[in-house]
PDB file of N, CA and C in Angstrom:
ATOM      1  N   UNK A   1     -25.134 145.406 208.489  1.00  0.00           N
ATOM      2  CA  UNK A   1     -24.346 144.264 208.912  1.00  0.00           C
ATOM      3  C   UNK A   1     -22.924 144.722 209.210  1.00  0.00           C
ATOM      4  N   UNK A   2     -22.121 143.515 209.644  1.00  0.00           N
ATOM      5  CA  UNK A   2     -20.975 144.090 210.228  1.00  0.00           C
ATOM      6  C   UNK A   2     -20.246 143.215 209.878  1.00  0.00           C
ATOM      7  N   UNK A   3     -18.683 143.750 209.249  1.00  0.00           N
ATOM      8  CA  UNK A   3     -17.625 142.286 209.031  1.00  0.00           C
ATOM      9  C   UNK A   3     -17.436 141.220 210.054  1.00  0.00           C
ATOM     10  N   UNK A   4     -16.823 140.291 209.072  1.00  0.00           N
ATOM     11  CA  UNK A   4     -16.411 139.192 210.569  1.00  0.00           C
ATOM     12  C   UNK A   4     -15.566 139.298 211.541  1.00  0.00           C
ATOM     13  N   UNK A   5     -14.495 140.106 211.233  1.00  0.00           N
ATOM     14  CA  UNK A   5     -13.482 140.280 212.577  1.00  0.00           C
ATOM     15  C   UNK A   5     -13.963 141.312 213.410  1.00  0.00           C
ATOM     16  N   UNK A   6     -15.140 142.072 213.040  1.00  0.00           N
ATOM     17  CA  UNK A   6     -15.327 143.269 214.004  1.00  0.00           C
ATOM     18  C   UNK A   6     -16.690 141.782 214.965  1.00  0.00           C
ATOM     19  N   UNK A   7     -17.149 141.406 214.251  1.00  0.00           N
ATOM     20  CA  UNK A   7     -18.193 140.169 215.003  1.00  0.00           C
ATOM     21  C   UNK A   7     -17.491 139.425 215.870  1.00  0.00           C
ATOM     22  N   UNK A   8     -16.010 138.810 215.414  1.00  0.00           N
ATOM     23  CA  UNK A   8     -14.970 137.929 215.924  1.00  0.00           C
ATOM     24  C   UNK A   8     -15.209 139.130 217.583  1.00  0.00           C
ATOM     25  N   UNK A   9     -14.114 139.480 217.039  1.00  0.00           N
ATOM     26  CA  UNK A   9     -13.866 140.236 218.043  1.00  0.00           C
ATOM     27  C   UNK A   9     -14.789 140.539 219.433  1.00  0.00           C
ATOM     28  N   UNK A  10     -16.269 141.084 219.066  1.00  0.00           N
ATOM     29  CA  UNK A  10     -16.827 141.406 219.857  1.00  0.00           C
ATOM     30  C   UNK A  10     -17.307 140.283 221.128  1.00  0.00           C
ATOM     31  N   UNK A  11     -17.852 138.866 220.297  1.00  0.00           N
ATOM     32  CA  UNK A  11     -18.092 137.856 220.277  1.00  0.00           C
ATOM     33  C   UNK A  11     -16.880 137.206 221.730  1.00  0.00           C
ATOM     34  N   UNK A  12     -15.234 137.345 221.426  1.00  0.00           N
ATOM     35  CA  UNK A  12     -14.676 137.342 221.935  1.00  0.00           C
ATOM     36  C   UNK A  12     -14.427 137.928 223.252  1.00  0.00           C
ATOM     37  N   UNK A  13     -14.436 138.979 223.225  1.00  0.00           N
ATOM     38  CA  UNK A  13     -14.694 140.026 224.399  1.00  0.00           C
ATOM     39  C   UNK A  13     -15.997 139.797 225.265  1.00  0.00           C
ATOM     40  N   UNK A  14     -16.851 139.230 225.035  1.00  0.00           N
ATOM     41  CA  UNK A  14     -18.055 139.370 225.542  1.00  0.00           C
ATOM     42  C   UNK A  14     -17.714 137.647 226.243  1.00  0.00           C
ATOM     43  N   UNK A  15     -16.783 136.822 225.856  1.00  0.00           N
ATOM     44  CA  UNK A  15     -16.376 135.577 226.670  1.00  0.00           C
ATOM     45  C   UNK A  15     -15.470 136.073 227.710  1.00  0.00           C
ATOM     46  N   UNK A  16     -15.123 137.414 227.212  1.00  0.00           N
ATOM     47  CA  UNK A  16     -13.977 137.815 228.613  1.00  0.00           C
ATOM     48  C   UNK A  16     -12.299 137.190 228.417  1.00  0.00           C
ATOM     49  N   UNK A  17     -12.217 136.902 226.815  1.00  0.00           N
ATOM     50  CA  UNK A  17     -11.014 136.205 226.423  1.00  0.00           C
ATOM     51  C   UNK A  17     -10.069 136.762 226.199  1.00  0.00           C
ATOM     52  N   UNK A  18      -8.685 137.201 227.012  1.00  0.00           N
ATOM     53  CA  UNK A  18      -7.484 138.321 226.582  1.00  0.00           C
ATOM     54  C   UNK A  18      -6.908 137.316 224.866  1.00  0.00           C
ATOM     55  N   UNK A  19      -6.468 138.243 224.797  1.00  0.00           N
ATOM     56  CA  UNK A  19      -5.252 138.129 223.589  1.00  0.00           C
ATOM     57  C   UNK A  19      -4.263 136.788 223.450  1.00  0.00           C
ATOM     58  N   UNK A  20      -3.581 136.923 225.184  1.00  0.00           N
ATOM     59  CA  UNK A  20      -2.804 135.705 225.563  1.00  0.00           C
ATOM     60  C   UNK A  20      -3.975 134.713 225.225  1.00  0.00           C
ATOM     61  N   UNK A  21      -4.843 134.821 225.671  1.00  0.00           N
ATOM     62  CA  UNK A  21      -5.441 132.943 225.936  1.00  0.00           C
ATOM     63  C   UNK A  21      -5.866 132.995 224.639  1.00  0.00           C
ATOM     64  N   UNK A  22      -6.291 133.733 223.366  1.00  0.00           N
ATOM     65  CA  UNK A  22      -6.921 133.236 222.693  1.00  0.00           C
ATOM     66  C   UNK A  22      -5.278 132.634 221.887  1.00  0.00           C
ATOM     67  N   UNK A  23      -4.410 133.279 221.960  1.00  0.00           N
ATOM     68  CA  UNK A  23      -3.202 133.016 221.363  1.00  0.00           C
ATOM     69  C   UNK A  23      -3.260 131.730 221.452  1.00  0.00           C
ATOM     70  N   UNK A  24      -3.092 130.697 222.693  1.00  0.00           N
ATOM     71  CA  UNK A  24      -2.781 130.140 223.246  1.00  0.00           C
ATOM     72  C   UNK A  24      -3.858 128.849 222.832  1.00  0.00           C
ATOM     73  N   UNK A  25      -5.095 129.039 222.967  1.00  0.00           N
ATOM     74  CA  UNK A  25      -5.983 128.667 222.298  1.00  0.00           C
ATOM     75  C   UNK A  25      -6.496 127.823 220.666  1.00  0.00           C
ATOM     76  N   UNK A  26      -5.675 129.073 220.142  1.00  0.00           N
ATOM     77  CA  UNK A  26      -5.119 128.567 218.388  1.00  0.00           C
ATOM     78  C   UNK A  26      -3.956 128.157 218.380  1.00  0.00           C
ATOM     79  N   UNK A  27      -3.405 127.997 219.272  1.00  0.00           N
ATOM     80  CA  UNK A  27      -1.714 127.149 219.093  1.00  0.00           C
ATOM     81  C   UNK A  27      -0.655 128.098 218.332  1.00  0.00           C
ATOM     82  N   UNK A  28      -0.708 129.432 218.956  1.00  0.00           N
ATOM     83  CA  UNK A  28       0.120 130.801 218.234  1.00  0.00           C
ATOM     84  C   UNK A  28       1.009 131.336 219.664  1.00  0.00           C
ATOM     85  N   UNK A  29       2.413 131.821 219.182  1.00  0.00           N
ATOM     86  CA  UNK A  29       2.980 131.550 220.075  1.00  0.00           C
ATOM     87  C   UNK A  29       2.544 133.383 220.693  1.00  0.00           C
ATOM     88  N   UNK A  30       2.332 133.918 219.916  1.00  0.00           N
ATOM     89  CA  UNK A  30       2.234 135.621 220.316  1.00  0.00           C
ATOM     90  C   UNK A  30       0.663 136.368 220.671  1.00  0.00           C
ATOM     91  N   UNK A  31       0.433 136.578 221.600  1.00  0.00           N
ATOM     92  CA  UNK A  31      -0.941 137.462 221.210  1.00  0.00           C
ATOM     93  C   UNK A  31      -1.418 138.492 220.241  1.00  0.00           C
ATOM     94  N   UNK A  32      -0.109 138.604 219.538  1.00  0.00           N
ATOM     95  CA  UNK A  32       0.170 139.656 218.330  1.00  0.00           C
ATOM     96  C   UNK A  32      -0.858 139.160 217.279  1.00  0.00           C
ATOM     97  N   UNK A  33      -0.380 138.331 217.391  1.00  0.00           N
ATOM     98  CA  UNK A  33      -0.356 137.302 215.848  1.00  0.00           C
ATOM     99  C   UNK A  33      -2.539 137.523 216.002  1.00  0.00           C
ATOM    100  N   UNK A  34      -2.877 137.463 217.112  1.00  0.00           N
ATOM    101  CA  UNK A  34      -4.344 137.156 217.246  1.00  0.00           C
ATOM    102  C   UNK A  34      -4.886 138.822 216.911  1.00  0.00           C
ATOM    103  N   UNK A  35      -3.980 139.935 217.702  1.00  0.00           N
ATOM    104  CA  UNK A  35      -4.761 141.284 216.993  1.00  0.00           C
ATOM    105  C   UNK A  35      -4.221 141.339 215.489  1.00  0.00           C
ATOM    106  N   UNK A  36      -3.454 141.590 215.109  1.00  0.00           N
ATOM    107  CA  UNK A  36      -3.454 141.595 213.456  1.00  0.00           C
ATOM    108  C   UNK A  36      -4.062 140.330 212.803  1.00  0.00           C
ATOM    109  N   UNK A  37      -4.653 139.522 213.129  1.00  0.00           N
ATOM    110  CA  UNK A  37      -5.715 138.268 212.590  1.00  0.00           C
ATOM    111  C   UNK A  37      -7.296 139.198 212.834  1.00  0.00           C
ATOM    112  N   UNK A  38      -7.489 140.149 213.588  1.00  0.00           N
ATOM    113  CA  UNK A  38      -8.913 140.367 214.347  1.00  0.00           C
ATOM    114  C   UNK A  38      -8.428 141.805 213.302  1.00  0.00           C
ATOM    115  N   UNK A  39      -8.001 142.638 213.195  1.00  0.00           N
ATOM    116  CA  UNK A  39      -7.779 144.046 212.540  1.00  0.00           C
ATOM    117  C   UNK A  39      -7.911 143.935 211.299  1.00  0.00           C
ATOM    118  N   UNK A  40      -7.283 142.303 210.162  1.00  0.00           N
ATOM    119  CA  UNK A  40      -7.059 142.723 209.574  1.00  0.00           C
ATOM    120  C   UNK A  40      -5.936 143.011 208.976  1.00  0.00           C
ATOM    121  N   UNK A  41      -5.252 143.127 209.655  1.00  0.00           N
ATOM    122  CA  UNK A  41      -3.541 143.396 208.929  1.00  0.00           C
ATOM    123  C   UNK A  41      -3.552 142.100 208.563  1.00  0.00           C
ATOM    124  N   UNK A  42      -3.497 140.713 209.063  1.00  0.00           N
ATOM    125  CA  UNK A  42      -3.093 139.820 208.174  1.00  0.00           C
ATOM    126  C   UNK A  42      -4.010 138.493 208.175  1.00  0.00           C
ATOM    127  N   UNK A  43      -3.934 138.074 207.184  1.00  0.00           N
ATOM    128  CA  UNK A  43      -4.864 136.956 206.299  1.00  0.00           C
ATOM    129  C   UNK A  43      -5.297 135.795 207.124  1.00  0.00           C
ATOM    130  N   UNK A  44      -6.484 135.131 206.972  1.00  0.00           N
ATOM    131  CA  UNK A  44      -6.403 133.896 207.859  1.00  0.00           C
ATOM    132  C   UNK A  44      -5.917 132.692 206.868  1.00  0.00           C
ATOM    133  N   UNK A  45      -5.187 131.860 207.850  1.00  0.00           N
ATOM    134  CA  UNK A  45      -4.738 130.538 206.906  1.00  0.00           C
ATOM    135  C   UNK A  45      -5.743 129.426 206.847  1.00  0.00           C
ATOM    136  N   UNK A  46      -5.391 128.203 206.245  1.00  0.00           N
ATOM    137  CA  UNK A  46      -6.498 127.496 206.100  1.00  0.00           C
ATOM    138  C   UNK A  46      -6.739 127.018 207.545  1.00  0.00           C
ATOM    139  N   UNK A  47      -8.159 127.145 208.142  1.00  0.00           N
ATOM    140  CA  UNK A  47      -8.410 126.657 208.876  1.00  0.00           C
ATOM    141  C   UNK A  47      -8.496 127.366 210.281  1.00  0.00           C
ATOM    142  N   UNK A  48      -7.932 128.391 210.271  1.00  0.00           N
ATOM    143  CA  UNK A  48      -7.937 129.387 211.275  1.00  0.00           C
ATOM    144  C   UNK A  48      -9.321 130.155 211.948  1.00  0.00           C
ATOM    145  N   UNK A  49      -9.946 130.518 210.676  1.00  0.00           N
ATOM    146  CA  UNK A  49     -11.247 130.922 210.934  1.00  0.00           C
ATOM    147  C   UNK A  49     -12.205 130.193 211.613  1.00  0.00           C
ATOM    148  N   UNK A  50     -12.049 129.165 211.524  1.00  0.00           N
ATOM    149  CA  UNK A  50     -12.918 128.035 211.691  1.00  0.00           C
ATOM    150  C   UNK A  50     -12.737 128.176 213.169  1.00  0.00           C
ATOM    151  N   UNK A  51     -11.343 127.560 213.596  1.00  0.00           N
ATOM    152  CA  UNK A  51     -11.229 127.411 214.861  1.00  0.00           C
ATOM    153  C   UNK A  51     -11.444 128.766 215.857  1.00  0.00           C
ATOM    154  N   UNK A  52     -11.141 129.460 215.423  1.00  0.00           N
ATOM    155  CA  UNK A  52     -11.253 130.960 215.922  1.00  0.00           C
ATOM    156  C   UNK A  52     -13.036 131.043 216.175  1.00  0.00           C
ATOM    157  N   UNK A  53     -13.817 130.532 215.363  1.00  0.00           N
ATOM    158  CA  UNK A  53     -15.069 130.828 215.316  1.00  0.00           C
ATOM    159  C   UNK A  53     -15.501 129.467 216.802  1.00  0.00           C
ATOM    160  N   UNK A  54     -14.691 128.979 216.769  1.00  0.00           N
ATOM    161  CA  UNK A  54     -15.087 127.643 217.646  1.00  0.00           C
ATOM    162  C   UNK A  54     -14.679 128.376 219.293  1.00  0.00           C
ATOM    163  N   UNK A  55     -13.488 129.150 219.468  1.00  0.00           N
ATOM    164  CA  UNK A  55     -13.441 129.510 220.478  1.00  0.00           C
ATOM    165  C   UNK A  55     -14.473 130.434 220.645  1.00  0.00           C
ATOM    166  N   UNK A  56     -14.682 131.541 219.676  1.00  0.00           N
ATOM    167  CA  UNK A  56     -15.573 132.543 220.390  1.00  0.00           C
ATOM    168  C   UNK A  56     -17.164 132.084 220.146  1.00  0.00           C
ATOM    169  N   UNK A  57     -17.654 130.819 219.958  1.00  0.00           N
ATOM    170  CA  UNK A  57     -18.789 129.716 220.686  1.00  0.00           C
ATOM    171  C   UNK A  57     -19.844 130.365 219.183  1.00  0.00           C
ATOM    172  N   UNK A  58     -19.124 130.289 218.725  1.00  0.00           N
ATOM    173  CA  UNK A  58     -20.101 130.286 216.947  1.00  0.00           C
ATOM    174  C   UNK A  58     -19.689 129.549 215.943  1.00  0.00           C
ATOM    175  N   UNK A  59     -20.143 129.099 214.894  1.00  0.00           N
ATOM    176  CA  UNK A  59     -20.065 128.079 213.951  1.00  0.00           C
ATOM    177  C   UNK A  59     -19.443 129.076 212.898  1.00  0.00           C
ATOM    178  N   UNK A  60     -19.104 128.653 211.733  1.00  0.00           N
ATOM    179  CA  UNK A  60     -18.633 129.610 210.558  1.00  0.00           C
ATOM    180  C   UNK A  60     -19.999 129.662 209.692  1.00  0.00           C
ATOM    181  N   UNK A  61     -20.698 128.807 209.853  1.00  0.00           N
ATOM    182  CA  UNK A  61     -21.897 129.384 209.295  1.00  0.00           C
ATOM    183  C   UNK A  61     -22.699 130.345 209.418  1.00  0.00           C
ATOM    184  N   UNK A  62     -22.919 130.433 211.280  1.00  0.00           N
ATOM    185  CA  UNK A  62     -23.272 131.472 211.717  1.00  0.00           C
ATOM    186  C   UNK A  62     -22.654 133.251 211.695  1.00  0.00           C
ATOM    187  N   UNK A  63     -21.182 132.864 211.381  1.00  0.00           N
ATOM    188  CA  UNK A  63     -20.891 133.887 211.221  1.00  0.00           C
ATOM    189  C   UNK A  63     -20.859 134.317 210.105  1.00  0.00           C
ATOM    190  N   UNK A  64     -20.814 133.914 208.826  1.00  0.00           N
ATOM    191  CA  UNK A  64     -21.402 134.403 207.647  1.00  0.00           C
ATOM    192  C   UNK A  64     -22.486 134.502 207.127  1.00  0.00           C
ATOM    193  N   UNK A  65     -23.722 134.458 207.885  1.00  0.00           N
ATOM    194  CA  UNK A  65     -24.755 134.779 208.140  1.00  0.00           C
ATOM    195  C   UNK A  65     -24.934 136.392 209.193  1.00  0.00           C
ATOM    196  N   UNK A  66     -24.362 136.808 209.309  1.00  0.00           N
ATOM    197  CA  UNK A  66     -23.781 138.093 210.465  1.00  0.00           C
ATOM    198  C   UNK A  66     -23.372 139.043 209.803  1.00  0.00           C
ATOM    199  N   UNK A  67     -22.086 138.571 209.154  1.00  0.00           N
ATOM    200  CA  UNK A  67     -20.654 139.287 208.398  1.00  0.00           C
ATOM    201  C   UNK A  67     -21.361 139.651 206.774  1.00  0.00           C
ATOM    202  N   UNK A  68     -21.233 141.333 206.781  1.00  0.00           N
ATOM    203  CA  UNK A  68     -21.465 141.471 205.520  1.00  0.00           C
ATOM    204  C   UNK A  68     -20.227 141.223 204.493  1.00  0.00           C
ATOM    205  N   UNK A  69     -18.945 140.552 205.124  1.00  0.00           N
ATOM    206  CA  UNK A  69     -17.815 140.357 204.092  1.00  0.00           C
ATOM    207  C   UNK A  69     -17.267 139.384 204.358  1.00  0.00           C
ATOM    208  N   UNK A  70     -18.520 138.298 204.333  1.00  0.00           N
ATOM    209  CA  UNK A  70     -17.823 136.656 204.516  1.00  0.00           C
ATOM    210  C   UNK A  70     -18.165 135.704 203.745  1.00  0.00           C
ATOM    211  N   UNK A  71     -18.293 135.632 202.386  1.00  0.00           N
ATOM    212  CA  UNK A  71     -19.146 134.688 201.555  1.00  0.00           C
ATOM    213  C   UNK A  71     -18.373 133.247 201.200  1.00  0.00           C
ATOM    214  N   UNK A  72     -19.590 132.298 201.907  1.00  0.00           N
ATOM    215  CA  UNK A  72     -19.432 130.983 201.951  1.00  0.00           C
ATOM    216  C   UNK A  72     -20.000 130.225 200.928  1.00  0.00           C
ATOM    217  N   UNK A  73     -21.074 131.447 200.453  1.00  0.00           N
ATOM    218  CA  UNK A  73     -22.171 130.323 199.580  1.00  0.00           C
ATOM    219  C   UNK A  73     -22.889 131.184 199.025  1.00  0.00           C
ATOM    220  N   UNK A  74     -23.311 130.769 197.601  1.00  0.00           N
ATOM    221  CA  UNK A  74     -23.601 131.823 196.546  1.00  0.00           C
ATOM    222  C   UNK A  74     -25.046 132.825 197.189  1.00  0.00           C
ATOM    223  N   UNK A  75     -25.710 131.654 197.686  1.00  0.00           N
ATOM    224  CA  UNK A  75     -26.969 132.521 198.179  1.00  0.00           C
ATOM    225  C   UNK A  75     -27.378 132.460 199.708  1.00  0.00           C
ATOM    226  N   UNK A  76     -27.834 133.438 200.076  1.00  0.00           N
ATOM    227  CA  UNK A  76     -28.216 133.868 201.619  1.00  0.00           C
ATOM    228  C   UNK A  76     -29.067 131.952 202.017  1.00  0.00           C
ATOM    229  N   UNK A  77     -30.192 131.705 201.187  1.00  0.00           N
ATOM    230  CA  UNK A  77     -31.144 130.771 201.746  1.00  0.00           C
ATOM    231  C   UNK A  77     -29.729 129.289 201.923  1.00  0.00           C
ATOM    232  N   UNK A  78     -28.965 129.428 201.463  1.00  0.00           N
ATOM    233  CA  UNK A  78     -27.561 127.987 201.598  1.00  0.00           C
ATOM    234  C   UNK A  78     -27.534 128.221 202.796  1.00  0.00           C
ATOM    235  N   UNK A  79     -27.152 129.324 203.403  1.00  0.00           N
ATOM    236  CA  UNK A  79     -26.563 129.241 204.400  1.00  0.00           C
ATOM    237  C   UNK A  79     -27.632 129.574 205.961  1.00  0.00           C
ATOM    238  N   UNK A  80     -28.985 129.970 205.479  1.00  0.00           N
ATOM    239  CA  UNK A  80     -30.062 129.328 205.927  1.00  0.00           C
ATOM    240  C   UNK A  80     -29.968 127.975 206.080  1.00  0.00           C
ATOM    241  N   UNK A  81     -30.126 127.072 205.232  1.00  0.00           N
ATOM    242  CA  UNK A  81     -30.131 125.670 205.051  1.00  0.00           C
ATOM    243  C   UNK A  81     -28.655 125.074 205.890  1.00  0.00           C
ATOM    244  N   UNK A  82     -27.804 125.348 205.750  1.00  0.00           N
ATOM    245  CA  UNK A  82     -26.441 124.883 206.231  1.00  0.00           C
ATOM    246  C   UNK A  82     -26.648 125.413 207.955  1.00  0.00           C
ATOM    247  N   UNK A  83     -27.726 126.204 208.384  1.00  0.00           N
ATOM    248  CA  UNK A  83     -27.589 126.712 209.792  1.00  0.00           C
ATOM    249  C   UNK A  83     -28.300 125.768 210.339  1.00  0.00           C
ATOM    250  N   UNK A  84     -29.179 125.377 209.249  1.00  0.00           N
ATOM    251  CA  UNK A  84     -30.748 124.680 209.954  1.00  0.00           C
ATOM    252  C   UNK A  84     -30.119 123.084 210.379  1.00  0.00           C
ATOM    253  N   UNK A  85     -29.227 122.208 209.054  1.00  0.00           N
ATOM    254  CA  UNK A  85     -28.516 121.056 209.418  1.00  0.00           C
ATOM    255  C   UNK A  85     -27.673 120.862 210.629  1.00  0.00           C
ATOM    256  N   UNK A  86     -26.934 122.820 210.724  1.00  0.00           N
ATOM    257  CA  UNK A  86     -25.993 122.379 211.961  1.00  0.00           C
ATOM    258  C   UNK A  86     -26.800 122.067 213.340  1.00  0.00           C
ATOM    259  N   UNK A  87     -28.081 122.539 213.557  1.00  0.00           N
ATOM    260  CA  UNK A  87     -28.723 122.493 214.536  1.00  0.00           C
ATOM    261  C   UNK A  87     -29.247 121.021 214.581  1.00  0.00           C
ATOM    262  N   UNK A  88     -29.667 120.479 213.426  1.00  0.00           N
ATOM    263  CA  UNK A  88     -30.338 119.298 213.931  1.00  0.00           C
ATOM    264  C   UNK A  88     -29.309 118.331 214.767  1.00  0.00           C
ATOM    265  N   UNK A  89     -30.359 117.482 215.353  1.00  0.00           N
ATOM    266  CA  UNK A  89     -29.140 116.093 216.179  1.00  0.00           C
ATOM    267  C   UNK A  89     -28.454 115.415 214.858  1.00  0.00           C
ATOM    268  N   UNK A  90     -27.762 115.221 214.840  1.00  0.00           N
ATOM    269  CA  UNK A  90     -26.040 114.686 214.068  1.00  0.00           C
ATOM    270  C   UNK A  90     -27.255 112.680 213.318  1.00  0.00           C
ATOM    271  N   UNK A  91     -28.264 112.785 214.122  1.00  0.00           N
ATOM    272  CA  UNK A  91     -28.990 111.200 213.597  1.00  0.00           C
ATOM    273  C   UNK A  91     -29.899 111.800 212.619  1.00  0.00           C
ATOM    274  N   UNK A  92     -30.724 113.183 212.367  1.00  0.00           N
ATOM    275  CA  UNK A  92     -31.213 113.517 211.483  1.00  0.00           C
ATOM    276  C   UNK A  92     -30.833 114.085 210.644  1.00  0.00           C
ATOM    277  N   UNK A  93     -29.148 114.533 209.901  1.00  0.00           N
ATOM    278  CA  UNK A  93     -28.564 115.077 209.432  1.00  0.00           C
ATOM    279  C   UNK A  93     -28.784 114.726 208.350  1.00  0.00           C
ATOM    280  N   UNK A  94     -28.358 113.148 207.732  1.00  0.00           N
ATOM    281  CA  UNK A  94     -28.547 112.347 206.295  1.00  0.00           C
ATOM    282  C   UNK A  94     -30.007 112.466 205.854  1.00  0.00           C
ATOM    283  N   UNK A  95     -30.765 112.566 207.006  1.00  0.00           N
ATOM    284  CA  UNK A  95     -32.452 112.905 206.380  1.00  0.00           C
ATOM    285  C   UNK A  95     -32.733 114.028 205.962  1.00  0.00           C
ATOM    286  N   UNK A  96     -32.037 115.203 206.258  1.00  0.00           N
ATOM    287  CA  UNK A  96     -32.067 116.568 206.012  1.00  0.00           C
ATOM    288  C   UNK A  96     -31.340 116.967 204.626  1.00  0.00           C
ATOM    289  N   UNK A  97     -29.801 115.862 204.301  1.00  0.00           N
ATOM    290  CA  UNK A  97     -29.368 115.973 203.108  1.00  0.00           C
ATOM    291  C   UNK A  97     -29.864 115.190 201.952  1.00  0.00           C
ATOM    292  N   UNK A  98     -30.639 114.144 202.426  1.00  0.00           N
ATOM    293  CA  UNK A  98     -31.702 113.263 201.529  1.00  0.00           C
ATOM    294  C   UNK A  98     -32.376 114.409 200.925  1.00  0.00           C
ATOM    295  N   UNK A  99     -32.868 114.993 202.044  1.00  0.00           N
ATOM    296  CA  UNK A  99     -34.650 115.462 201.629  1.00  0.00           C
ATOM    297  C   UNK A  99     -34.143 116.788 200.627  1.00  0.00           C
ATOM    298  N   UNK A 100     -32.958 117.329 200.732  1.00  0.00           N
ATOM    299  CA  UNK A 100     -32.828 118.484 199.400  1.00  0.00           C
ATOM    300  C   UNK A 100     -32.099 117.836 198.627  1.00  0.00           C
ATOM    301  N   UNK A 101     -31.693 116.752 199.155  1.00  0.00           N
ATOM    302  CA  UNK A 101     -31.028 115.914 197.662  1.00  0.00           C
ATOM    303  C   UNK A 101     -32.255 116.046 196.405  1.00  0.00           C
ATOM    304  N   UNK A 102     -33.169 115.347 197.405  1.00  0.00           N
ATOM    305  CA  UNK A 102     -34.182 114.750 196.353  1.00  0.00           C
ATOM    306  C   UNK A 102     -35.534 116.243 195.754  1.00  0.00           C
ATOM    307  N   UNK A 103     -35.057 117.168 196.410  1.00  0.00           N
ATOM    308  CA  UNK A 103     -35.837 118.199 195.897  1.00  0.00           C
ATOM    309  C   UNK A 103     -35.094 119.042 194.534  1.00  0.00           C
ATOM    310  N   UNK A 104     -33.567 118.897 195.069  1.00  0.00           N
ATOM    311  CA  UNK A 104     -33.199 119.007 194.020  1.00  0.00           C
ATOM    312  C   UNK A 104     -33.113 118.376 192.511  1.00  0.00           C
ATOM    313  N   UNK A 105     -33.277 116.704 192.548  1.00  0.00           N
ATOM    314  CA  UNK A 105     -33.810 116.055 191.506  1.00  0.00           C
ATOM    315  C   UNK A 105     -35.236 116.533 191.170  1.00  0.00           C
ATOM    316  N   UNK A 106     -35.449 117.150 191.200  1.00  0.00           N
ATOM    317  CA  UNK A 106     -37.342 117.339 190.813  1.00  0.00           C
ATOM    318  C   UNK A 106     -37.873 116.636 191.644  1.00  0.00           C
TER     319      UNK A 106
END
């Protein structure tokens, strides 16, 4: 597996997205600010990842499902389960959180 900013990144590039636009994109005034966010040199803030994952056309679920250094959720099958909800239509969602509600009650 491969970390998330080397995934970010690639993910990115493969949309054909410079530096400027993704800057521009997250509401950052420098393209700087977007390679030391993708390298590594510096931290994401709340909420950054997320959106970052939204431009380069992946969910954060999906990408910690990818990223061997992205943990969202104690176990691999959560985030199975959290991939499977994001896919359904948004009207079968509460039936999907019913139905492990209630598996989880016994």
């Amino acid at each position: 597996m491969t970390g998330h900013r080397a995934i970010l990144k690639e993910l990115l590039q493969t949309e054909k997205l410079t530096l400027p636009a993704i800057a521009q994109k997250m509401g950052w005034e420098s393209p700087r600010s977007v390679a030391h966010k993708l390298a590594g040199r510096r931290d994401w803030k709340a909420g950054e990842l997320e959106k970052m994952c939204e431009i380069a056309g992946i969910t954060l679920i999906q990408l910690a499902q990818q990223a061997d250094d992205l943990v969202l959720a104690k176990h691999k099958e959560s985030l199975d389960a959290a991939a499977i909800v994001d896919r359904l239509p948004p009207e079968k969602r509460p039936l999907a959180l019913d139905m492990l509600k209630a598996i989880e009650g016994g």
